[in-house]
Each structure stands twice: as structure tokens, then as C-alpha cells.
C-alpha atoms as a PDB file:
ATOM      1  CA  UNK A   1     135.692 105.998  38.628  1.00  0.00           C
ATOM      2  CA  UNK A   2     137.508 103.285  40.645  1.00  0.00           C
ATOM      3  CA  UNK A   3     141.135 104.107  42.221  1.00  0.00           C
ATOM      4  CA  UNK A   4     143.864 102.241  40.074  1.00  0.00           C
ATOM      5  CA  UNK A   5     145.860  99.900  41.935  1.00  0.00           C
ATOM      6  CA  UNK A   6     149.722 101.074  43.290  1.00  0.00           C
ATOM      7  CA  UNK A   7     150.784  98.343  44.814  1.00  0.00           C
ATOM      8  CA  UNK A   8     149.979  94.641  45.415  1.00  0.00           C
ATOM      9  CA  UNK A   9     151.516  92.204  48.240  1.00  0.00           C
ATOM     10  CA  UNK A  10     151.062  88.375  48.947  1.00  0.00           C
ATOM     11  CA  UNK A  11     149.650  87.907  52.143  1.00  0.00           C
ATOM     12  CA  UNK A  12     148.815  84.390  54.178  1.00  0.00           C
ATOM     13  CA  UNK A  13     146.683  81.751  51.664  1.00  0.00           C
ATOM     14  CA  UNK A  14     145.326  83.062  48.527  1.00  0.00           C
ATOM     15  CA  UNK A  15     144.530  86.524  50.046  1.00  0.00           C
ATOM     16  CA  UNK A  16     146.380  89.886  48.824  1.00  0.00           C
ATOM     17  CA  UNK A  17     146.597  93.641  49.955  1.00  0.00           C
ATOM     18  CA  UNK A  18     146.357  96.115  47.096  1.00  0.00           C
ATOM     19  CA  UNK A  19     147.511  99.674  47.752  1.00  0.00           C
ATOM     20  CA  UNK A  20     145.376 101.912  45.644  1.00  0.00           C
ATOM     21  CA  UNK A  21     146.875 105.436  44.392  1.00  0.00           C
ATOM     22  CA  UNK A  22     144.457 107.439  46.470  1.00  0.00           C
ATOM     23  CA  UNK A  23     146.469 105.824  49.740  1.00  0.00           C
ATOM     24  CA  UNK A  24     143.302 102.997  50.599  1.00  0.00           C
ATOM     25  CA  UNK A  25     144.463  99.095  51.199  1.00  0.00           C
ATOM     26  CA  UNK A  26     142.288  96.634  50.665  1.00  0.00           C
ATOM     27  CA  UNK A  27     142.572  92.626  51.392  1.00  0.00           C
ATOM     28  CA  UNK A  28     141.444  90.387  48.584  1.00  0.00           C
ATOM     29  CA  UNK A  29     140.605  86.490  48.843  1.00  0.00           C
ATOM     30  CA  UNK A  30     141.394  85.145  45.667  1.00  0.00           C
ATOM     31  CA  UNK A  31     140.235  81.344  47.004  1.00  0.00           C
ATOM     32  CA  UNK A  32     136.535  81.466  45.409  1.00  0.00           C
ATOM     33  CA  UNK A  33     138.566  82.493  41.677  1.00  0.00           C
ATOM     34  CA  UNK A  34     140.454  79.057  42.146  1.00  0.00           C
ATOM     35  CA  UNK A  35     137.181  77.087  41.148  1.00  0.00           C
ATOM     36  CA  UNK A  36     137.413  78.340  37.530  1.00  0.00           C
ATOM     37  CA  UNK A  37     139.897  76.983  34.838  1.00  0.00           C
ATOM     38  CA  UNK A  38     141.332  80.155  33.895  1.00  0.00           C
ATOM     39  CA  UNK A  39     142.755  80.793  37.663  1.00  0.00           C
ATOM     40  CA  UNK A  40     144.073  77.317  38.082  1.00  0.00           C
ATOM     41  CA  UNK A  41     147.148  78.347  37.861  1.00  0.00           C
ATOM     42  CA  UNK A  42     147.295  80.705  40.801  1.00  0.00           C
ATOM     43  CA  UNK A  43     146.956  77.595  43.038  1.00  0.00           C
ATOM     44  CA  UNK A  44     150.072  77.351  42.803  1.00  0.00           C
ATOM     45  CA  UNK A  45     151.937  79.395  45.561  1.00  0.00           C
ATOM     46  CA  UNK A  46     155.483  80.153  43.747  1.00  0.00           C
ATOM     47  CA  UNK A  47     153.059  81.640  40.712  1.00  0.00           C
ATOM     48  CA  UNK A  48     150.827  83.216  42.918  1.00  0.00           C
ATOM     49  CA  UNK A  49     153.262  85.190  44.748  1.00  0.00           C
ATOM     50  CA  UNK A  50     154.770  86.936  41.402  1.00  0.00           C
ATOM     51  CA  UNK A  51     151.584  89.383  41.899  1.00  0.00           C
ATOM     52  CA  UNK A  52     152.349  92.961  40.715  1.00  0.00           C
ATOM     53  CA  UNK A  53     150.536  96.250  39.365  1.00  0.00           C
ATOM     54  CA  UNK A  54     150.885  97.888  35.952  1.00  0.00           C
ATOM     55  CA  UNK A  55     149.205 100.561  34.881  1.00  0.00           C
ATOM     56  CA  UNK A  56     146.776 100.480  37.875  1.00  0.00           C
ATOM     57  CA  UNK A  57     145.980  96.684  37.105  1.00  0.00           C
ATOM     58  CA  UNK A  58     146.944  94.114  39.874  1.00  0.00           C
ATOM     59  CA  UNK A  59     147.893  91.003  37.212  1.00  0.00           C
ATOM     60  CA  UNK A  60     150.136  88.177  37.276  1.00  0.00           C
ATOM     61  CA  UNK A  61     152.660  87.209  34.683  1.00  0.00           C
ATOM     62  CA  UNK A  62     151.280  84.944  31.472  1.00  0.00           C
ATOM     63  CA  UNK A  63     151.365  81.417  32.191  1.00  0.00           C
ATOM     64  CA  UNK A  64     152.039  78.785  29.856  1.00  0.00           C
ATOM     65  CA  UNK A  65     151.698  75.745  30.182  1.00  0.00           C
ATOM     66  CA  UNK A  66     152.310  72.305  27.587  1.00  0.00           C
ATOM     67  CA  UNK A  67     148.493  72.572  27.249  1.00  0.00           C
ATOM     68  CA  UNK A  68     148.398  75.833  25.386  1.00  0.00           C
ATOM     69  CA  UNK A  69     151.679  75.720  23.127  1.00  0.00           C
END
């Protein structure tokens, strides 16, 4: 079974570190997600950096834009 996620933190780009509950870090590069329509919105960096973890999940808050309401 994977490690859930403890913490998550906005580092330089589109990259973040994700502290997982058994103490390991890891660096993610989210730039190769920003080619598909459902990340678009992490492009942009305000968005991007309201990253967090719940329940072991690193997620981002629900976006809505004028297109989906």
C-alpha cells in the first residue's frame, strides 16, 4: 500500500514536495499535467500555490470557472 500524503509545499515552477506520513519527501513536476484540460487551471500560480493534503490526498481547492456554472 502507498504512504498517504502529510504534507504538501509549493516549490520553484510547477514542482511540489509532498511529505508522506511514514517521514519520506518527494519532489513532484506537475508541468507534463498542464497539457490536459482538466489541469489548466493549475497554470495559474496564485491557484497553484493553494496545494494542501486531506485525508492523505495532495488536492487543490475546486475551481470554477464561467465555463462550468
Amino acid at each position: 500500500m502507498n504512504p498517504r500524503a502529510k504534507s504538501a509545499k509549493v516549490l520553484n515552477g510547477f514542482q511540489i514536495e509532498v511529505e508522506f506520513i511514514n517521514g519520506e519527501k518527494r519532489h513532484f513536476d506537475v508541468t507534463p499535467l498542464l497539457s490536459f484540460p482538466v489541469y489548466q487551471p493549475l497554470k495559474t500560480r496564485t491557484y497553484f500555490e493553494k496545494v494542501f493534503v486531506s485525508q492523505g490526498i495532495v488536492q487543490w481547492p475546486r475551481y470554477c470557472s464561467e465555463r462550468t456554472q
